[in-house]
PDB file of N, CA and C in Angstrom:
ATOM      1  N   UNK A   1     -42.140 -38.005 -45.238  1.00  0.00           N
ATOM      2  CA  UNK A   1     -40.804 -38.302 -44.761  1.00  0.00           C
ATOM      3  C   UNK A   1     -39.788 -37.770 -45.765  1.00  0.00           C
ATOM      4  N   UNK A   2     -38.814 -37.590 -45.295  1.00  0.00           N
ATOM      5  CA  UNK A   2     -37.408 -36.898 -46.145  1.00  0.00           C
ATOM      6  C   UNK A   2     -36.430 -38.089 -45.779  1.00  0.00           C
ATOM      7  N   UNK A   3     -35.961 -38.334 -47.410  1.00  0.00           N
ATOM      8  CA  UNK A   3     -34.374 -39.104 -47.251  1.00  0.00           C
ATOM      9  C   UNK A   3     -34.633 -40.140 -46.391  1.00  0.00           C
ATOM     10  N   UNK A   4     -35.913 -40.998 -46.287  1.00  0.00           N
ATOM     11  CA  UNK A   4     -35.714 -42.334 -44.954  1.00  0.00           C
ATOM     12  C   UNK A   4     -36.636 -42.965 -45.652  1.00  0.00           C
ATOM     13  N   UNK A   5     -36.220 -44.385 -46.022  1.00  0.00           N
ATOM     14  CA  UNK A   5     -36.908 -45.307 -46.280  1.00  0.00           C
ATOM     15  C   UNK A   5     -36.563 -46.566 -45.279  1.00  0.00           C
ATOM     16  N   UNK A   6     -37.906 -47.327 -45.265  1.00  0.00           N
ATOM     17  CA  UNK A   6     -38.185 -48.423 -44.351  1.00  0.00           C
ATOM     18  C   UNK A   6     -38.522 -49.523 -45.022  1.00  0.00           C
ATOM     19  N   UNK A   7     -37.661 -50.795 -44.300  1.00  0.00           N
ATOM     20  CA  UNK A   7     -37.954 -52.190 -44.445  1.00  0.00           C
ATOM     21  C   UNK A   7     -38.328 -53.057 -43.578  1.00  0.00           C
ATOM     22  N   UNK A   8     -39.249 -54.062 -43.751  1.00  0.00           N
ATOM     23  CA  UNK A   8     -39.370 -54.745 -42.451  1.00  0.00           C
ATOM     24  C   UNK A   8     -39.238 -55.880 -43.147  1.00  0.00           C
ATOM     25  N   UNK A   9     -37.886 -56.597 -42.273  1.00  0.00           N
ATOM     26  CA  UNK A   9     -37.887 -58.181 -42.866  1.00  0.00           C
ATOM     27  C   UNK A   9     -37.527 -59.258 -42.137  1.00  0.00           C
ATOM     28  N   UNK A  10     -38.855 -59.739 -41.618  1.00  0.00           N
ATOM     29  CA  UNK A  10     -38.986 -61.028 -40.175  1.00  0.00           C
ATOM     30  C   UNK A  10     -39.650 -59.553 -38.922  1.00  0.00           C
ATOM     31  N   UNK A  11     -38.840 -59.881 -38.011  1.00  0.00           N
ATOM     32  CA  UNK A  11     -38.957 -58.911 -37.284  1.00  0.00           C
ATOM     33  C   UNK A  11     -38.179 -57.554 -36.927  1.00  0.00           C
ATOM     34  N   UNK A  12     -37.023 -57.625 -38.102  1.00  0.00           N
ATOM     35  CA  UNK A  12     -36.288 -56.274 -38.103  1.00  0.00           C
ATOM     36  C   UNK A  12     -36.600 -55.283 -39.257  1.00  0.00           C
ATOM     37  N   UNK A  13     -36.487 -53.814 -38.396  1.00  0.00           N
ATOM     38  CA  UNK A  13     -36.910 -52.840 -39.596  1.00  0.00           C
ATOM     39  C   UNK A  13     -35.341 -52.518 -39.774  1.00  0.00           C
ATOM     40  N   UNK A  14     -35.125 -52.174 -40.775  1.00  0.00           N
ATOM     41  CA  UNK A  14     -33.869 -51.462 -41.598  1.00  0.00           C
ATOM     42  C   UNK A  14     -34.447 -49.941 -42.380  1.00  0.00           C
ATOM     43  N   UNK A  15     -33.329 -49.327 -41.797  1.00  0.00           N
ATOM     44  CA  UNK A  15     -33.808 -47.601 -42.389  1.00  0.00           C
ATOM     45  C   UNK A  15     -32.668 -46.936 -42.720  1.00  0.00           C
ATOM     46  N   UNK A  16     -32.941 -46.862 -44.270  1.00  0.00           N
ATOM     47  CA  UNK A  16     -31.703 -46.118 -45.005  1.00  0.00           C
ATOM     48  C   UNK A  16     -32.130 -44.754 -45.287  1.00  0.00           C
ATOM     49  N   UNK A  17     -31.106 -44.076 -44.957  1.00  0.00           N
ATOM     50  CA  UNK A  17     -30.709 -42.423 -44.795  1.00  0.00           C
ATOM     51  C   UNK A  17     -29.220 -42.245 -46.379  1.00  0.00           C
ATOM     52  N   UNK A  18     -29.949 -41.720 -47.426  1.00  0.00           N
ATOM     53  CA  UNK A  18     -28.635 -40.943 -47.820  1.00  0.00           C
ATOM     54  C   UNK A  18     -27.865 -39.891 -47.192  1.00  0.00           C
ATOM     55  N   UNK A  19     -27.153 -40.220 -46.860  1.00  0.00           N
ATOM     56  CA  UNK A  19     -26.399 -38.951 -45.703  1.00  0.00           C
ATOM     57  C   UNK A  19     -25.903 -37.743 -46.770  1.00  0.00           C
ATOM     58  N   UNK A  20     -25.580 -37.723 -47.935  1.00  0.00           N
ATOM     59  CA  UNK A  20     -24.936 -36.954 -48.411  1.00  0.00           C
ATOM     60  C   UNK A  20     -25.727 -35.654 -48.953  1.00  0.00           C
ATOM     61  N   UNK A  21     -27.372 -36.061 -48.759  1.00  0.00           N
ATOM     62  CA  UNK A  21     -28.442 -34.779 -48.863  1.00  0.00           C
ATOM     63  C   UNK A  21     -28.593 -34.050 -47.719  1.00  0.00           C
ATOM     64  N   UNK A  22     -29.366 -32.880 -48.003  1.00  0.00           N
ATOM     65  CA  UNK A  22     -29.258 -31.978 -47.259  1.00  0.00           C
ATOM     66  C   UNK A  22     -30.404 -31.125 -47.707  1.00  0.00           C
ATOM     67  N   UNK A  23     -31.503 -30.894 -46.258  1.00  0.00           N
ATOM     68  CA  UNK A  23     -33.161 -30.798 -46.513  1.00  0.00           C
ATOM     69  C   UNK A  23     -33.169 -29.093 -46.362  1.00  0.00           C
ATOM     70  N   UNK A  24     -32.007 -28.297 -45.946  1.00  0.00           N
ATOM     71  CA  UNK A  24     -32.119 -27.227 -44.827  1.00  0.00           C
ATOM     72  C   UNK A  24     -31.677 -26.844 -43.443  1.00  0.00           C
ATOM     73  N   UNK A  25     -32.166 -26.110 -43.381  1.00  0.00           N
ATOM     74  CA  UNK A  25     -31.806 -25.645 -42.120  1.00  0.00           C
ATOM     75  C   UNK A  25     -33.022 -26.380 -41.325  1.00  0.00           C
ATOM     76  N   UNK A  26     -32.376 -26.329 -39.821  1.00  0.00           N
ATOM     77  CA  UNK A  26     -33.865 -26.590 -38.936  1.00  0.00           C
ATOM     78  C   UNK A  26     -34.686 -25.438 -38.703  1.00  0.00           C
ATOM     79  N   UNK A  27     -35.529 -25.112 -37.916  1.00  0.00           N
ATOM     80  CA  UNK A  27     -36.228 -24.291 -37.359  1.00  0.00           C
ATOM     81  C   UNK A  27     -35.634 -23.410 -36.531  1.00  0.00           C
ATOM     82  N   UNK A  28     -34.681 -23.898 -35.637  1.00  0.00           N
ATOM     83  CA  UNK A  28     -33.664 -22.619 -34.987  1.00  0.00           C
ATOM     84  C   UNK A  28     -32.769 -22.387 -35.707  1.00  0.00           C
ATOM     85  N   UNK A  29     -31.841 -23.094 -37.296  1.00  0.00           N
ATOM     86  CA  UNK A  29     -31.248 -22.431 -37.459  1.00  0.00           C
ATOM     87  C   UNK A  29     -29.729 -22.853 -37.176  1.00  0.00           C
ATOM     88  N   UNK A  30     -29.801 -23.926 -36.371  1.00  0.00           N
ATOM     89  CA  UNK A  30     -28.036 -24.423 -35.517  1.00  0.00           C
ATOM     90  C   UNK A  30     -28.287 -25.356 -36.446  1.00  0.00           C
ATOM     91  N   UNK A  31     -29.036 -26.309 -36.880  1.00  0.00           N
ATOM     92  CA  UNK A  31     -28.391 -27.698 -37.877  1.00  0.00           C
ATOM     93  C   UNK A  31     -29.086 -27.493 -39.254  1.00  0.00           C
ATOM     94  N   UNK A  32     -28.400 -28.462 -39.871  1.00  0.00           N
ATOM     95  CA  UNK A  32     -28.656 -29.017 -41.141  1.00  0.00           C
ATOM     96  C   UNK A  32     -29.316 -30.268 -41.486  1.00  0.00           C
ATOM     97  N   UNK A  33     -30.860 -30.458 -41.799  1.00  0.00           N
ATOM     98  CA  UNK A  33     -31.184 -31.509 -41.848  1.00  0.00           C
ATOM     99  C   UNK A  33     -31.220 -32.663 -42.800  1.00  0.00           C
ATOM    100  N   UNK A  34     -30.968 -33.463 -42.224  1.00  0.00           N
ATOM    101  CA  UNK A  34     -30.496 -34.677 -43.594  1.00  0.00           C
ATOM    102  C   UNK A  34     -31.460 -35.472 -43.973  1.00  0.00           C
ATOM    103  N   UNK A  35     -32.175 -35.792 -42.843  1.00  0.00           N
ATOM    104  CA  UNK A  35     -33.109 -36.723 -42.635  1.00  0.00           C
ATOM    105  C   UNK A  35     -34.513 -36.277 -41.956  1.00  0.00           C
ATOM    106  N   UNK A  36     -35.398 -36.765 -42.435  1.00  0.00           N
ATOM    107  CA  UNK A  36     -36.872 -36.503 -40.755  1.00  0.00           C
ATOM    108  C   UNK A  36     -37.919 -37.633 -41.237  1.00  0.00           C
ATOM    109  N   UNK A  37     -38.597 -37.754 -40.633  1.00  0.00           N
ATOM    110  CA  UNK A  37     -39.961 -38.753 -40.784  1.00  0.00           C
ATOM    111  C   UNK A  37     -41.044 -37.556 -40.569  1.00  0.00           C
ATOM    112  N   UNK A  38     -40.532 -36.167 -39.850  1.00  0.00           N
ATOM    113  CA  UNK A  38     -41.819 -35.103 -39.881  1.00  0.00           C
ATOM    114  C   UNK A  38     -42.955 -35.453 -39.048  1.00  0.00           C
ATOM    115  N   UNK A  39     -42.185 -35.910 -37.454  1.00  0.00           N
ATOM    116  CA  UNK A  39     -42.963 -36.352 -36.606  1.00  0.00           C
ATOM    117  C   UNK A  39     -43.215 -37.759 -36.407  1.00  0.00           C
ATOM    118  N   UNK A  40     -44.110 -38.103 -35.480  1.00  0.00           N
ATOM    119  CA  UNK A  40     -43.673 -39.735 -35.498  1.00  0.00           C
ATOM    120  C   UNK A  40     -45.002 -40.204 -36.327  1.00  0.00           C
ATOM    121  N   UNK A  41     -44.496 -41.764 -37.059  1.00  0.00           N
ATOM    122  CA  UNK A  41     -45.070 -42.391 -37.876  1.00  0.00           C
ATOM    123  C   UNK A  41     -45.581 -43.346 -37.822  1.00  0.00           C
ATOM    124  N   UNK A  42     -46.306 -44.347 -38.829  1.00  0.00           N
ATOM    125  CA  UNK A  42     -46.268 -45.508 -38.102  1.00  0.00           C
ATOM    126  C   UNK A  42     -45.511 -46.412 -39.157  1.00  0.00           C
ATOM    127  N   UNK A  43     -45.101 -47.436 -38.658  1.00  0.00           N
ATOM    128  CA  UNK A  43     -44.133 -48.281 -39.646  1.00  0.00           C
ATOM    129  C   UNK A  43     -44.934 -48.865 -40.563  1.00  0.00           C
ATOM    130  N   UNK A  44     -44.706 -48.789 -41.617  1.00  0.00           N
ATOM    131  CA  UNK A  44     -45.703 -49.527 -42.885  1.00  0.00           C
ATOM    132  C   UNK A  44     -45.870 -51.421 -42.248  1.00  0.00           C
ATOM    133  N   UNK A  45     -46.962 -51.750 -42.112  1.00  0.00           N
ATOM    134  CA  UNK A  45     -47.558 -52.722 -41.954  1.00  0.00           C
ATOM    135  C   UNK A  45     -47.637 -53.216 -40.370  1.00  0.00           C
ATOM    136  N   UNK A  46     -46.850 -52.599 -39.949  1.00  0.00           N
ATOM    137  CA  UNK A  46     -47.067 -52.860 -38.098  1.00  0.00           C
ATOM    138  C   UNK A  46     -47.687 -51.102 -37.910  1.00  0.00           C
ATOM    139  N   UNK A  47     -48.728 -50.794 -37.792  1.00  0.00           N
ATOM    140  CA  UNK A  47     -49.221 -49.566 -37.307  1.00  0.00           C
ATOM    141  C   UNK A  47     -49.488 -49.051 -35.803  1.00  0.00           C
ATOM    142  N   UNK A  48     -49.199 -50.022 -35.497  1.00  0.00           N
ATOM    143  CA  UNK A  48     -49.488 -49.542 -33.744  1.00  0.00           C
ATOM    144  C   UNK A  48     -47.933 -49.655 -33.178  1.00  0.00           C
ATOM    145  N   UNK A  49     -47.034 -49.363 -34.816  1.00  0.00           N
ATOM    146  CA  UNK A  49     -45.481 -49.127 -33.930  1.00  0.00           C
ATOM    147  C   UNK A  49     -45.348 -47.818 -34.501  1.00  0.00           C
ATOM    148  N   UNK A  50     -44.377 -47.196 -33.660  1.00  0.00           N
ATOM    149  CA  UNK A  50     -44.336 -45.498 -33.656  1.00  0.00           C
ATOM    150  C   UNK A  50     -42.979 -45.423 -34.262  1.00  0.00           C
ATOM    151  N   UNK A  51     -42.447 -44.481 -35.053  1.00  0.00           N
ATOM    152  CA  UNK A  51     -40.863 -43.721 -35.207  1.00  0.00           C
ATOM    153  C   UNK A  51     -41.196 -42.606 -35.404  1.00  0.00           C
ATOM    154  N   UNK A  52     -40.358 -41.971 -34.595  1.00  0.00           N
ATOM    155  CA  UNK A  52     -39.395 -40.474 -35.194  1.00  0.00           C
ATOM    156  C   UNK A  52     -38.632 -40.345 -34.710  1.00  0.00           C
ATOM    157  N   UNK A  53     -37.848 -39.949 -36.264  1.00  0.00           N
ATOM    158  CA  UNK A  53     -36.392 -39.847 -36.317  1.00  0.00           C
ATOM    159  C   UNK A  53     -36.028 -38.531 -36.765  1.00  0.00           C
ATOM    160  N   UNK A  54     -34.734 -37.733 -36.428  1.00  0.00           N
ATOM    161  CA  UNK A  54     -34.092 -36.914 -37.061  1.00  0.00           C
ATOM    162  C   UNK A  54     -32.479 -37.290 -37.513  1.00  0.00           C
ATOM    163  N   UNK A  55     -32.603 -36.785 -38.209  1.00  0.00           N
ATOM    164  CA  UNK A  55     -30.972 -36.730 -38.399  1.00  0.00           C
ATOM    165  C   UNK A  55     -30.317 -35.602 -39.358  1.00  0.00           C
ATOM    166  N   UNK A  56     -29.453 -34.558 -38.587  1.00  0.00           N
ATOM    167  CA  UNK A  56     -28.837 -33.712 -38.512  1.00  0.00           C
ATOM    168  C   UNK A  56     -27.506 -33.715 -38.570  1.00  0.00           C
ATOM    169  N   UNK A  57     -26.767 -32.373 -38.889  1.00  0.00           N
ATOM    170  CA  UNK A  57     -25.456 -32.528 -38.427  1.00  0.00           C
ATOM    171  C   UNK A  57     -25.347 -30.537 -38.308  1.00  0.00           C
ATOM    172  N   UNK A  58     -24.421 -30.243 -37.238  1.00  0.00           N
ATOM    173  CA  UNK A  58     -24.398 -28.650 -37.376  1.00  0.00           C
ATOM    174  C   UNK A  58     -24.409 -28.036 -38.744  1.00  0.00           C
ATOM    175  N   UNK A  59     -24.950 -26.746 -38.238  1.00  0.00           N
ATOM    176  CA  UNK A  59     -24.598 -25.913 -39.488  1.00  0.00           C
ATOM    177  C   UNK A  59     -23.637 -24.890 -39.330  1.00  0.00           C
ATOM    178  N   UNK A  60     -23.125 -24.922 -40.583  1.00  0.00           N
ATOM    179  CA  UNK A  60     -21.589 -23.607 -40.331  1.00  0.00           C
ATOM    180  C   UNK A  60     -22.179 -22.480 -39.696  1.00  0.00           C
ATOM    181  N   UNK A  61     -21.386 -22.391 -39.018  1.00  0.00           N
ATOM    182  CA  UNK A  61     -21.564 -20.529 -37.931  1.00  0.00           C
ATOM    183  C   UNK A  61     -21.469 -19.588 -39.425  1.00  0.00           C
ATOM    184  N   UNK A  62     -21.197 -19.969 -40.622  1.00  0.00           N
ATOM    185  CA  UNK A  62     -20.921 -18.853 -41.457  1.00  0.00           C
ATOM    186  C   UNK A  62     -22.213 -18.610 -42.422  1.00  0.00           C
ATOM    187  N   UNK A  63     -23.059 -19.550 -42.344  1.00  0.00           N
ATOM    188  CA  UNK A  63     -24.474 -19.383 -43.416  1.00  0.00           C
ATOM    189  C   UNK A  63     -26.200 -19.029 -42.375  1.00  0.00           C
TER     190      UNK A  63
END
């Protein structure tokens, strides 16, 4: 995983993203990735629960 950490406390997960990093480009090339889990995961200690996440924001038409 990139930039995403997970909490589980009772029955809510909490997932913090530093927004202010920056992983690359995506694969086509249009965004900038901030965040990924790199497909879906399973949540540390509940395993038969699934995430994936991205989180992006465009990338300049100029790079």
């Amino acid at each position: 995983m990139k930039n995403m950490h997970m909490k589980i406390s009772g029955d809510s997960l909490t997932i913090t993203v530093d927004l202010s990093q920056a992983y690359g480009k995506s694969g086509s090339g249009k965004n900038i990735i901030i965040a990924s889990s790199e497909g879906n995961q399973s949540i540390p200690g509940k395993e038969e629960i699934k995430i994936g996440l991205n989180i992006y924001k465009k990338a300049p038409d100029n790079q």
